[in-house]
C-alpha atoms as a PDB file:
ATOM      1  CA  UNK A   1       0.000   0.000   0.000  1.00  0.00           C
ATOM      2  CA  UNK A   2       2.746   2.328   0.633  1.00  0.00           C
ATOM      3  CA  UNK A   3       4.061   2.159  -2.498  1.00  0.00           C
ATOM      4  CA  UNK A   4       1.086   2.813  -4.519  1.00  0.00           C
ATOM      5  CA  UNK A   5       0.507   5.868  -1.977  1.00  0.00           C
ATOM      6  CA  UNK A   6       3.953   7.590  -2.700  1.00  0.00           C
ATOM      7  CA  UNK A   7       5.559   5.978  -5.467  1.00  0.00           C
ATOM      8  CA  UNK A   8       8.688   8.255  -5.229  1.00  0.00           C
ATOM      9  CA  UNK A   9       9.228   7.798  -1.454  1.00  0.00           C
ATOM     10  CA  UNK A  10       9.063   3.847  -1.352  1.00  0.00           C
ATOM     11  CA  UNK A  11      10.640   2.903  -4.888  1.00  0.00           C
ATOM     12  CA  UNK A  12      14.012   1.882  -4.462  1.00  0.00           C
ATOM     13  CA  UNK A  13      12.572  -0.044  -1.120  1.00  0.00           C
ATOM     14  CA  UNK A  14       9.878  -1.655  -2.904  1.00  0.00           C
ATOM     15  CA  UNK A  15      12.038  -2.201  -6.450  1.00  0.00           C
ATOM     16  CA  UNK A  16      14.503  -3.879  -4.127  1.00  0.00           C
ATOM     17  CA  UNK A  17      12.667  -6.382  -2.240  1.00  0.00           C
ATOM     18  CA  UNK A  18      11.462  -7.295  -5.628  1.00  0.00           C
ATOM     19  CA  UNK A  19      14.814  -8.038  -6.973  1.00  0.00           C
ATOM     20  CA  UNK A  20      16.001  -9.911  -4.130  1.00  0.00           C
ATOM     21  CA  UNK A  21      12.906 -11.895  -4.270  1.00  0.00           C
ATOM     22  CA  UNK A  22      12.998 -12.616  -7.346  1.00  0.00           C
ATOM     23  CA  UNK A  23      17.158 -13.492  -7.110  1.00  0.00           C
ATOM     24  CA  UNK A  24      16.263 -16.214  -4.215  1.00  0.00           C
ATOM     25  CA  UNK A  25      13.147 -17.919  -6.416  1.00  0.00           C
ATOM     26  CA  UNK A  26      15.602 -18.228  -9.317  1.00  0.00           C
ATOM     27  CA  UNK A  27      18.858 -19.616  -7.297  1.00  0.00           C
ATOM     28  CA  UNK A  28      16.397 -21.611  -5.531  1.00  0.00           C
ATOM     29  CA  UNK A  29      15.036 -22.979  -9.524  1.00  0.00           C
ATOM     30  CA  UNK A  30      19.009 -23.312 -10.405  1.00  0.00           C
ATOM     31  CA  UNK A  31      19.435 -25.505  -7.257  1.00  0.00           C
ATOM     32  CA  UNK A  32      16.284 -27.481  -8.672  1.00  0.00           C
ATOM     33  CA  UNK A  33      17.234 -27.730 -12.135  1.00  0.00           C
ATOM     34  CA  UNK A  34      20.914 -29.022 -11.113  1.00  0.00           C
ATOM     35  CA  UNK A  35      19.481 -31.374  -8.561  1.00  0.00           C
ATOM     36  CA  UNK A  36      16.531 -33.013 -10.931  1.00  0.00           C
ATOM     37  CA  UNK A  37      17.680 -32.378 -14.293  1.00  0.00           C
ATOM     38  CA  UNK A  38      13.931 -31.440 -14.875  1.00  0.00           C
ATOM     39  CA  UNK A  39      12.766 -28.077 -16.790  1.00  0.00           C
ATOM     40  CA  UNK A  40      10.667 -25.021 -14.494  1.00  0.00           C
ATOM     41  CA  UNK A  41       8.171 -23.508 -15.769  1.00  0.00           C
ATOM     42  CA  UNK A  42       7.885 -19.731 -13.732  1.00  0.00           C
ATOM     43  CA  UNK A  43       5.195 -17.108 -14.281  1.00  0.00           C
ATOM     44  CA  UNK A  44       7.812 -13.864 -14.705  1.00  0.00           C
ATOM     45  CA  UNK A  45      11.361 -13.740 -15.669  1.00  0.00           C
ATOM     46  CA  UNK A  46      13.616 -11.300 -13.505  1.00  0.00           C
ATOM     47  CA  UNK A  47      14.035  -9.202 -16.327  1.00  0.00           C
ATOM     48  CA  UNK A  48      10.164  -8.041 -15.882  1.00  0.00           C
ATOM     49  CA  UNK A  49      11.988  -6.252 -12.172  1.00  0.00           C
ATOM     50  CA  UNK A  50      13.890  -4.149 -14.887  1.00  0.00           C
ATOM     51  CA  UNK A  51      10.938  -2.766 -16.546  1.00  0.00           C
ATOM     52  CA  UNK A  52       9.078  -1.401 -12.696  1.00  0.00           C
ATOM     53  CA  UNK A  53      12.507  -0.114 -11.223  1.00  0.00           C
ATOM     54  CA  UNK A  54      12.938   2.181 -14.962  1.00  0.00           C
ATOM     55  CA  UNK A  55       9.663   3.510 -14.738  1.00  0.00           C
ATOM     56  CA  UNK A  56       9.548   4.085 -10.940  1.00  0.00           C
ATOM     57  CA  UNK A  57      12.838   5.412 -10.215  1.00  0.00           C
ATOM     58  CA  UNK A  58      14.666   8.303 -10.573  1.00  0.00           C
ATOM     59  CA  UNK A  59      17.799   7.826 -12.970  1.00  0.00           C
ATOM     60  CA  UNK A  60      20.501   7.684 -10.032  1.00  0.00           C
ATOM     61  CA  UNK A  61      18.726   5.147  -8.217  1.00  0.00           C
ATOM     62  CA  UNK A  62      17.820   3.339 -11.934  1.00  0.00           C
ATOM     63  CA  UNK A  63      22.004   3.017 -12.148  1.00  0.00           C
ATOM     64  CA  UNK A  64      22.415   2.064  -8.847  1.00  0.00           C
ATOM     65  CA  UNK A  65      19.690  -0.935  -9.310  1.00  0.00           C
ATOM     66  CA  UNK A  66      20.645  -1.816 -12.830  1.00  0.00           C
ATOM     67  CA  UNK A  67      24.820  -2.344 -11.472  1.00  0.00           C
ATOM     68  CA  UNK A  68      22.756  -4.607  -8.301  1.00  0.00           C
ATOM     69  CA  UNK A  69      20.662  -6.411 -11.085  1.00  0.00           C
ATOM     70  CA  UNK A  70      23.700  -7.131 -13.568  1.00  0.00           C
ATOM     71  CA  UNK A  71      25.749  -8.816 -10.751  1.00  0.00           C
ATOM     72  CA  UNK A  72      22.679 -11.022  -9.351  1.00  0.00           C
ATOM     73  CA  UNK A  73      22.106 -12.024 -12.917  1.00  0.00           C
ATOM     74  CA  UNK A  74      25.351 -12.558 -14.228  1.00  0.00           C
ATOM     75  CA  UNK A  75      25.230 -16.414 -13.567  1.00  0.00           C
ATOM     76  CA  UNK A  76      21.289 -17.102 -14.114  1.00  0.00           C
ATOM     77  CA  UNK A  77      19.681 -19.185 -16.104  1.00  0.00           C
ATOM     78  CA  UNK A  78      18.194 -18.018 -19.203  1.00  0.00           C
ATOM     79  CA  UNK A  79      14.655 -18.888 -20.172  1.00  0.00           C
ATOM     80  CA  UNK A  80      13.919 -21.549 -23.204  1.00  0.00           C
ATOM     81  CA  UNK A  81      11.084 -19.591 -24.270  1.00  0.00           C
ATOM     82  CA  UNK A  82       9.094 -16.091 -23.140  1.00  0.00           C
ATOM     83  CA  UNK A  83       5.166 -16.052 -23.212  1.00  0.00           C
ATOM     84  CA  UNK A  84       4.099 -12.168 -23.874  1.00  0.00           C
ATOM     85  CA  UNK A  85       0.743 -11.889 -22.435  1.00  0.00           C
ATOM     86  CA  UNK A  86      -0.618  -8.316 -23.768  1.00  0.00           C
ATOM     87  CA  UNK A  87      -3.757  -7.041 -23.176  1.00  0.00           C
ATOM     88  CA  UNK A  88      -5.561  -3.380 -23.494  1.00  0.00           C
ATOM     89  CA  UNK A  89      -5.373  -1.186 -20.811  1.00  0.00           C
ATOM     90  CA  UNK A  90      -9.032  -1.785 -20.631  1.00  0.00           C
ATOM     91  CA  UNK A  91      -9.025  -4.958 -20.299  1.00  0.00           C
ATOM     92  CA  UNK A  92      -6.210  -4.895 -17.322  1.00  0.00           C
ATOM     93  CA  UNK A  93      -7.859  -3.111 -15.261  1.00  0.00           C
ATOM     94  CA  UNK A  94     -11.556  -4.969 -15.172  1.00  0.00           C
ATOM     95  CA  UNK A  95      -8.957  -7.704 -14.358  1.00  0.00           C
ATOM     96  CA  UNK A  96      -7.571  -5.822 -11.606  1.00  0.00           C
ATOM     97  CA  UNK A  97     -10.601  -4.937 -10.342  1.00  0.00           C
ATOM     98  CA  UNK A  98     -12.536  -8.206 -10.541  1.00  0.00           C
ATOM     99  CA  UNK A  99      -9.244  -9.478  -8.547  1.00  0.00           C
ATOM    100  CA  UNK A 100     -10.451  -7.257  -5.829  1.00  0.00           C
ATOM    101  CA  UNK A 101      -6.926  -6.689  -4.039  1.00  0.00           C
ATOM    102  CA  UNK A 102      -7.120  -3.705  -2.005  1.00  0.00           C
ATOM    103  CA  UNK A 103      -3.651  -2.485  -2.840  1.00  0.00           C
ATOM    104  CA  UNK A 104      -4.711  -2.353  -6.729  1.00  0.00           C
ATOM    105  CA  UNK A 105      -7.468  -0.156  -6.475  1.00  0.00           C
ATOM    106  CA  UNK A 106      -4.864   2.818  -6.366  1.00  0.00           C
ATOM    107  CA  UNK A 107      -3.240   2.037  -9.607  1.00  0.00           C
ATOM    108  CA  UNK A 108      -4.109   4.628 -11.843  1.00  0.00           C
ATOM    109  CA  UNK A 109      -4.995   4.117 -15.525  1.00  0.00           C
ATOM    110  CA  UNK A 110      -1.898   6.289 -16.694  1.00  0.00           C
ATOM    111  CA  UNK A 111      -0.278   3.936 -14.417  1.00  0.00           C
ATOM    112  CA  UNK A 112      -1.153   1.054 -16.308  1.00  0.00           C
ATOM    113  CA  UNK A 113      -0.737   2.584 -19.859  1.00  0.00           C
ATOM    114  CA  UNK A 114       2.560   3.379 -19.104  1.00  0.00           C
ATOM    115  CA  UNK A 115       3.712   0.059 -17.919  1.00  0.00           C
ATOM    116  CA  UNK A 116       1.745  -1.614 -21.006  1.00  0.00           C
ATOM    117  CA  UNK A 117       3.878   0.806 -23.391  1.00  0.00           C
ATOM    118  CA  UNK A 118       7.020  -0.030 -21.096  1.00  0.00           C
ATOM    119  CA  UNK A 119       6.701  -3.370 -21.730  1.00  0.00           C
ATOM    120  CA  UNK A 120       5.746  -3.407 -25.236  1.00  0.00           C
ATOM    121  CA  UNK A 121       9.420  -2.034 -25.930  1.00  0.00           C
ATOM    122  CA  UNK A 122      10.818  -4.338 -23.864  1.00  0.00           C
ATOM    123  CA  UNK A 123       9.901  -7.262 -25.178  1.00  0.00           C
ATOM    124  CA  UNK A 124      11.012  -5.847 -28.265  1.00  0.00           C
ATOM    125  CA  UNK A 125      14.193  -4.365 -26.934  1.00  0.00           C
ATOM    126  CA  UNK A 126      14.373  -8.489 -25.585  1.00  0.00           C
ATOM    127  CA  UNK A 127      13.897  -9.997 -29.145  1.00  0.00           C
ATOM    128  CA  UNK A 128      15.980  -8.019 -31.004  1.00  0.00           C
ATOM    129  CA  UNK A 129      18.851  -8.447 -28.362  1.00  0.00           C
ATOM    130  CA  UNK A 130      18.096 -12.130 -27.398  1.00  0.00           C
ATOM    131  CA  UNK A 131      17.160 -13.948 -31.461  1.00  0.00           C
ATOM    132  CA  UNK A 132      17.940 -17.325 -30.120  1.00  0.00           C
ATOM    133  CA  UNK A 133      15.148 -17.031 -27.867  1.00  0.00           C
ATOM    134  CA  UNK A 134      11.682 -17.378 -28.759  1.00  0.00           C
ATOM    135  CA  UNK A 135       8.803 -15.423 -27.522  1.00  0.00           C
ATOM    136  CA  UNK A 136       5.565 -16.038 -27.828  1.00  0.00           C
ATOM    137  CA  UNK A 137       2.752 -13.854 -27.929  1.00  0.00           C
ATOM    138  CA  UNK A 138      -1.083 -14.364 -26.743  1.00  0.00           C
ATOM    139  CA  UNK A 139      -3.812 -11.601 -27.144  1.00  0.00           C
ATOM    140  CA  UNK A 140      -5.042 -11.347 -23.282  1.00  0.00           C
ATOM    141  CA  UNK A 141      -8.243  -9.578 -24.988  1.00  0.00           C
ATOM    142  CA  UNK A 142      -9.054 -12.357 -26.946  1.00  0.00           C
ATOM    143  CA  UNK A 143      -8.113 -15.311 -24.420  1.00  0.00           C
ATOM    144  CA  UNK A 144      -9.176 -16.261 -20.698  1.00  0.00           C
ATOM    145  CA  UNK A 145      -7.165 -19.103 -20.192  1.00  0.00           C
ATOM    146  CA  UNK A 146      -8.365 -18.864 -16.947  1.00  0.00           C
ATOM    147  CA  UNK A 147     -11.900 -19.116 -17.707  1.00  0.00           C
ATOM    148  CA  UNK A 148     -11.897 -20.990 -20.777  1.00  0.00           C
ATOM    149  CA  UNK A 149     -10.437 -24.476 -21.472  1.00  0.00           C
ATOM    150  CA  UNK A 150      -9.847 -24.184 -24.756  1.00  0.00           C
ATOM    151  CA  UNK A 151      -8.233 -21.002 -24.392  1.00  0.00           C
ATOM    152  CA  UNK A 152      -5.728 -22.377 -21.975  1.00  0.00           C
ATOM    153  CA  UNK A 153      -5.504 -26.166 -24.471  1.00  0.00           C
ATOM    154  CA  UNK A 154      -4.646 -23.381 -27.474  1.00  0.00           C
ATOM    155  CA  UNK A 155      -1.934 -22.108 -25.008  1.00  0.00           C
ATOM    156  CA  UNK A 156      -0.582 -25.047 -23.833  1.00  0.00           C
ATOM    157  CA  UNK A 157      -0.517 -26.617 -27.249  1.00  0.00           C
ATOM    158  CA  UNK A 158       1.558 -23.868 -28.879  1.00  0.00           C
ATOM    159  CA  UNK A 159       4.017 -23.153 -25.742  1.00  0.00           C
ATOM    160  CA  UNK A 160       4.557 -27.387 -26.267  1.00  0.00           C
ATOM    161  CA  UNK A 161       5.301 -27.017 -29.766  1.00  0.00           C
ATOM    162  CA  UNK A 162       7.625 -24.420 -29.358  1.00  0.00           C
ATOM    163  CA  UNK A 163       9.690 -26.175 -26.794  1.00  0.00           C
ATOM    164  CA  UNK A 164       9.960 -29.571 -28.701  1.00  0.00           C
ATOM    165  CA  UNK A 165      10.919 -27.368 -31.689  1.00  0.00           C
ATOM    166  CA  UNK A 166      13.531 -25.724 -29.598  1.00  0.00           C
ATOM    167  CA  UNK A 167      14.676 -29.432 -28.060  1.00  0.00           C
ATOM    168  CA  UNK A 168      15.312 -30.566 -31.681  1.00  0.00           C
ATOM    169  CA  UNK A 169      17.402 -27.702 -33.184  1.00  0.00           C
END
């Protein structure tokens, strides 16, 4: 709640946490990986931390947090594949809402259209850097995976042929 209440104040707290979080789930899925030689499937990358800390810091603290995020990612794991789940502003925030989390109701629409534009250009920023690995994109205006089952089959189906297409190259 503090956050959302004064973004400028609680940033580099808040941005932080995140990254550390996000540090320990992934050194916890290298530990996995090296112990059961069996694929993770995770719902965010780290990289998405790099896309809230530019838009919500200020440019000394962005350099600060981008030399902390280089050095905890220097050794990670990189994904096989990225799923891109876009959807219109519109549409994110009747999801928000229907969520009902009390800490949402203060994000503002300008908010939200500046993080959908933010990641937009990341994701492209991320294909043009990273060729070798795929990303897939799904119209979150056009599927409910969570409410539809063939939605979610059509998802599963293509994120499956992607990764047996990647296992044979």
């Amino acid at each position: 709640n503090k956050f959302y209440e004064n973004i400028e104040e609680w940033s580099f707290q808040t941005e932080m946490f995140f990254l550390c979080n996000r540090y320990k789930q992934l050194t916890d899925i290298k530990k996995f990986r090296l112990a059961h030689a069996k694929p993770v499937v995770a719902d965010y990358h780290i990289f998405k931390n790099l896309i809230f800390a530019k838009r919500t810091l200020a440019p000394t603290e962005y350099e600060k947090y981008e030399e902390i995020y280089r050095i905890l990612t220097k050794d990670m794991p990189v994904p096989n594949v990225v799923v891109y789940l876009h959807a219109s502003v519109e549409t994110l925030m009747k999801r928000i809402a229907m969520r009902g989390r009390e800490f949402e109701k203060m994000i503002s629409r300008d908010y939200m259209e500046q993080l959908v534009a933010d990641y937009h250009s990341f994701i492209e920023h991320f294909e043009s850097m990273h060729p070798e690995i795929p990303v897939i994109r799904f119209n979150g205006d056009q599927l409910d995976f969570v409410k539809n089952p063939n939605d979610l089959n059509h998802v599963l189906k293509i994120i499956k042929d992607t990764l047996q297409q990647r296992s044979l190259q």
